[in-house]
Protein backbone atom coordinates (compact mmCIF):
# COMPACT_ATOMS: atom_id res chain seq x y z
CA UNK A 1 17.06 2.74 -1.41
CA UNK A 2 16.82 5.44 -4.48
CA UNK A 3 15.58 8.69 -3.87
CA UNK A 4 15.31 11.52 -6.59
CA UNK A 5 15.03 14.76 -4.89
CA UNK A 6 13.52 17.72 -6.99
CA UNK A 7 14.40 21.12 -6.81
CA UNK A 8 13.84 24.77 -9.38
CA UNK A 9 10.43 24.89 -9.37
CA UNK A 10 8.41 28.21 -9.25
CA UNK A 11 6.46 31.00 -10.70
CA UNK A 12 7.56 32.51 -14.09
CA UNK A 13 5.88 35.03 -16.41
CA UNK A 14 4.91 33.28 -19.71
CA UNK A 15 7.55 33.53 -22.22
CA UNK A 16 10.81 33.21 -19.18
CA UNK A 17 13.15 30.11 -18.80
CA UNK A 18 13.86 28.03 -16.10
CA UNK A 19 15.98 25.24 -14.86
CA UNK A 20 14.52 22.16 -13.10
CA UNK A 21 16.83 19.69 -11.28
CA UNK A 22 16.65 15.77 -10.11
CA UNK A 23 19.89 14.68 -7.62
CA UNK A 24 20.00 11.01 -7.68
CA UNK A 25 20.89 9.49 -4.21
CA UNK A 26 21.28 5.98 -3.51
CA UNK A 27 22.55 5.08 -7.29
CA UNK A 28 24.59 6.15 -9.78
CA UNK A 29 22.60 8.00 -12.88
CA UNK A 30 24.78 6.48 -15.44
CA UNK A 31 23.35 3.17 -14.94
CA UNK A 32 19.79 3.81 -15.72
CA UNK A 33 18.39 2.99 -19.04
CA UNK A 34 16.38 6.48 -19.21
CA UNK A 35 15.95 9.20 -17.43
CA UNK A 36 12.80 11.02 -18.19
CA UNK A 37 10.15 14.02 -16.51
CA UNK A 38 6.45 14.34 -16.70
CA UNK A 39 3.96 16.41 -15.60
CA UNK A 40 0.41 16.64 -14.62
CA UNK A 41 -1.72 19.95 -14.57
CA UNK A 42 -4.92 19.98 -13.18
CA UNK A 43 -7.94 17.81 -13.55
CA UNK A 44 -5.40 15.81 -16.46
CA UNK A 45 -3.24 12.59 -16.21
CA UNK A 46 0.15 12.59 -15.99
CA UNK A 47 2.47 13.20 -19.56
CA UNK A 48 5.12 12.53 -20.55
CA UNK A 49 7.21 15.93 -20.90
CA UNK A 50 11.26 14.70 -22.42
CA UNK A 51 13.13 11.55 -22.07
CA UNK A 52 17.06 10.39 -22.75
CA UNK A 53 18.46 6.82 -22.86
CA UNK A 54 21.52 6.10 -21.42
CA UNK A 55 23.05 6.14 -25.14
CA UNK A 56 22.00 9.42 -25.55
CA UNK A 57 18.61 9.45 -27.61
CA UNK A 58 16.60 11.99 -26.79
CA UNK A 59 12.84 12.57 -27.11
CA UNK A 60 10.57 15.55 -26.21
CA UNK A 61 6.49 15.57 -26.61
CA UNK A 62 5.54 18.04 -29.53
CA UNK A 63 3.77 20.24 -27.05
CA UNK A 64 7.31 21.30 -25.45
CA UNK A 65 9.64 20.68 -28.25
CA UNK A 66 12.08 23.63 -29.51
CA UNK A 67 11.39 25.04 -25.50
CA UNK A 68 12.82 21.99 -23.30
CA UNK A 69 15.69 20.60 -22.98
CA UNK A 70 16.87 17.77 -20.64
CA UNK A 71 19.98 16.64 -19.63
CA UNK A 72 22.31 14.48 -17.81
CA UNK A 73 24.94 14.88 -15.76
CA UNK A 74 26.85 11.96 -14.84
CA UNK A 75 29.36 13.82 -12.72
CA UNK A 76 26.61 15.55 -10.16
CA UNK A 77 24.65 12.33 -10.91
CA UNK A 78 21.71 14.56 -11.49
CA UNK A 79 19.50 15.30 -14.75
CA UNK A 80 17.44 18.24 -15.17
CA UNK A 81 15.18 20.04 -17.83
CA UNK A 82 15.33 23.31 -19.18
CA UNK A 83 12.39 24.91 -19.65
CA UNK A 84 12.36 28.41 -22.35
CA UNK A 85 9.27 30.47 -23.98
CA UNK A 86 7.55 29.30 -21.27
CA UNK A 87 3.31 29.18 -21.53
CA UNK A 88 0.74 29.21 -19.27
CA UNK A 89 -0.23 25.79 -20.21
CA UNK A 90 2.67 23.96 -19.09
CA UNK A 91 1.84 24.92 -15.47
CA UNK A 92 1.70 21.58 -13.39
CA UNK A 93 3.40 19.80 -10.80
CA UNK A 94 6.74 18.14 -12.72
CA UNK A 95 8.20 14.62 -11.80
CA UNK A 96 11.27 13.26 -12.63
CA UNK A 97 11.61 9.53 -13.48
CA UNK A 98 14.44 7.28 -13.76
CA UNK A 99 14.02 3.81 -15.12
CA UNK A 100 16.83 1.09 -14.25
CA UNK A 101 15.01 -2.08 -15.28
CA UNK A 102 12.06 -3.09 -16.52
CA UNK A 103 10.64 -3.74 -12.82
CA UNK A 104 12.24 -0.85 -11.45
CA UNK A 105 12.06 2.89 -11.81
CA UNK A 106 12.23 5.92 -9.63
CA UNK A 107 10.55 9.07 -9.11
CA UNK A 108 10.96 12.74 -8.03
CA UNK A 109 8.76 14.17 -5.14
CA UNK A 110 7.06 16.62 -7.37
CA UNK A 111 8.08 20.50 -7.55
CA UNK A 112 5.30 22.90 -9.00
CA UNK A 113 5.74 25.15 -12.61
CA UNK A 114 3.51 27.94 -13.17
CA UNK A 115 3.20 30.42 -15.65
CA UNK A 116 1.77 33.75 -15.45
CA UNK A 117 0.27 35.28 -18.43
């Protein structure tokens, strides 16, 4: 059984960084065919926030690009997202998301972003 376990998330003043994380237990990261995180704020449906395939293509929704980053890390078997210039409208509860196969993907628990303005 995978489990993604979430950890980083917390209260910064708009216009700070952070670091989210996403330990992969029960598989090995390298394996998956993207690794991805989303969010949902309030009242909306979940979004897609940044994706990477497992050759390395990486993708970002305009709302967030230039201020996240993700990233993989085969050796901790982790990913994570960095988050920069942070703004109070990317508070919501973040998810990571790992996709193996096209009947199976992953995700995170859920850790909580806010930003103070």
């Amino acid at each position: 059984q995978v489990q993604l376990v979430e950890s980083g998330g917390g209260l910064v003043q708009a216009g700070g960084s952070l670091t989210l994380s996403c330990a992969t237990v029960g598989a090995r990261i390298f394996t998956a065919a993207v690794v991805a995180w989303y969010r949902q704020a309030p009242g909306k449906q979940r979004e897609l926030v940044a994706s990477v395939t497992r050759d390395g293509r990486p993708d970002s929704a305009d709302s967030v690009s230039g201020r996240f980053t993700i990233s993989r890390d085969v050796a901790q078997n982790s990913m994570s997202l960095q988050i920069d210039s942070l703004k109070p409208e990317d508070t919501a509860v973040y998810y990571c998301n790992t996709v193996w196969s096209a009947e199976h993907d992953d995700w995170g628990q859920g850790t909580q972003v806010t930003g103070s303005s």
